[in-house]
Protein backbone atom coordinates (compact mmCIF):
# COMPACT_ATOMS: atom_id res chain seq x y z
CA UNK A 1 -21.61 -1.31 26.71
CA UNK A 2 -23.29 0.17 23.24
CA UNK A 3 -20.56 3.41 23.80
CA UNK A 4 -17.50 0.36 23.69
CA UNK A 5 -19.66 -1.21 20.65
CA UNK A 6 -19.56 2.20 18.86
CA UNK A 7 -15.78 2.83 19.52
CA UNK A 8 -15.01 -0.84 17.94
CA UNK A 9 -17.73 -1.59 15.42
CA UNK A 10 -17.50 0.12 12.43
CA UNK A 11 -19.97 -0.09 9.14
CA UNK A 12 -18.76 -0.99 5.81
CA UNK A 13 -18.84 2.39 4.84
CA UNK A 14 -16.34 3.71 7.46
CA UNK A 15 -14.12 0.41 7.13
CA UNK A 16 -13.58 1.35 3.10
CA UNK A 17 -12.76 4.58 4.11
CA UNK A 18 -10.62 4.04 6.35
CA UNK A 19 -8.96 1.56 3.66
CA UNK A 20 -8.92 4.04 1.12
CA UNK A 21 -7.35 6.63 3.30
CA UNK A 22 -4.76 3.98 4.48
CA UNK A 23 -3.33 3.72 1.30
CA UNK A 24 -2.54 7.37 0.84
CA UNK A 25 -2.15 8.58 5.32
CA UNK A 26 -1.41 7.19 8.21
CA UNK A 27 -4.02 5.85 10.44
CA UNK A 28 -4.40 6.50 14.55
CA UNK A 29 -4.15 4.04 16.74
CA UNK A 30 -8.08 4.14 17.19
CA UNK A 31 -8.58 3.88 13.39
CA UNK A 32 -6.29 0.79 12.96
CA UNK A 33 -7.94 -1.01 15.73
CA UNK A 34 -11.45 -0.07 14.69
CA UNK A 35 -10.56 -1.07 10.97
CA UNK A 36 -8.62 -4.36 12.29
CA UNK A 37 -11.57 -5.37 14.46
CA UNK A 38 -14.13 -4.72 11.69
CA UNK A 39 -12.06 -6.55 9.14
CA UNK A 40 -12.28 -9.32 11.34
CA UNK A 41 -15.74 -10.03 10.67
CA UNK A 42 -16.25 -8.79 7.60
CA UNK A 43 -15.31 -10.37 4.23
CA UNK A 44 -16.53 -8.30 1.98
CA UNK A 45 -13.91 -5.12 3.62
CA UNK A 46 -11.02 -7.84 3.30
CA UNK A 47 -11.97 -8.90 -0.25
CA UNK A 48 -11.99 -4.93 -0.61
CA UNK A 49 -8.76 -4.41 0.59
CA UNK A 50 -7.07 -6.53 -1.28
CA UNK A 51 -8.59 -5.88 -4.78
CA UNK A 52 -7.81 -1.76 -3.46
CA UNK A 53 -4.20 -2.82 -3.05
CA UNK A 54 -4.27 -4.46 -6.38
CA UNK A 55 -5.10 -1.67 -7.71
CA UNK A 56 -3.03 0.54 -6.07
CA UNK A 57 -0.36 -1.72 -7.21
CA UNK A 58 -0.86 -2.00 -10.91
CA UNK A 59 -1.66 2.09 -11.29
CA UNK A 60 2.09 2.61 -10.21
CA UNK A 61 3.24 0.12 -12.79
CA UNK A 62 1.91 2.18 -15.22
CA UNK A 63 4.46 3.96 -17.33
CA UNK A 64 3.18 7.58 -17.88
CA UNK A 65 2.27 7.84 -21.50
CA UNK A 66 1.64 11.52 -23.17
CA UNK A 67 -1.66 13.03 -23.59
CA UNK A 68 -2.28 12.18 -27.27
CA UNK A 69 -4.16 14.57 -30.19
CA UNK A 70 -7.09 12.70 -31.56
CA UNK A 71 -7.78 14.17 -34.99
CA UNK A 72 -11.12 13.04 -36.28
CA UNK A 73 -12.85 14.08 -39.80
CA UNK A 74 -16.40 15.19 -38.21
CA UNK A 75 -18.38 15.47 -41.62
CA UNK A 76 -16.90 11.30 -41.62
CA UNK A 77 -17.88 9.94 -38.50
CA UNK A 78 -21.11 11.81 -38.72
CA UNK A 79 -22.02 10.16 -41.58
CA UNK A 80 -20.81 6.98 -40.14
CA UNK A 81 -23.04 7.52 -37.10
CA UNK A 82 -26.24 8.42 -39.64
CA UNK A 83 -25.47 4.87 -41.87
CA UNK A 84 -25.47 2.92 -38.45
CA UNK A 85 -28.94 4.42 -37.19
CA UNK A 86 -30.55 3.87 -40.93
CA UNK A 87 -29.34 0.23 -40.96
């Protein structure tokens, strides 16, 4: 009986794995049952899901912007950091 237990019961740990690597792979048969059966009990893995997919989601609506040059006068913002710690 604990062998079945350890083939279906997974810990939180293994179930946002699993979740993570669902998003990228496929799962096995084994690993969608085992995440399906733990997701049944646990909210906290569903909640996780769905704020994962959410994520997922909203990165690929991001339009790719270019890496932009930040030009910064050091002697400046050195002596801006230096009035801030005075004050």
């Amino acid at each position: 009986m604990k062998r079945i237990m350890q083939l279906f019961l997974l810990s939180c740990l293994k179930a946002t794995e699993l979740i993570e690597k669902k998003m990228n792979f496929k799962l096995t048969g084994r690993e969608k049952l085992q995440l399906s059966m733990h997701k049944m009990v646990c909210n906290a893995c569903r909640n996780y899901e769905k704020q994962s997919k959410l994520i997922e989601m909203g990165m690929l609506k991001q339009p790719e912007k270019p890496n932009r040059k930040i030009e910064i006068d050091m002697e400046s913002f050195k002596k801006s950091i230096l009035d801030k710690i005075e004050n």
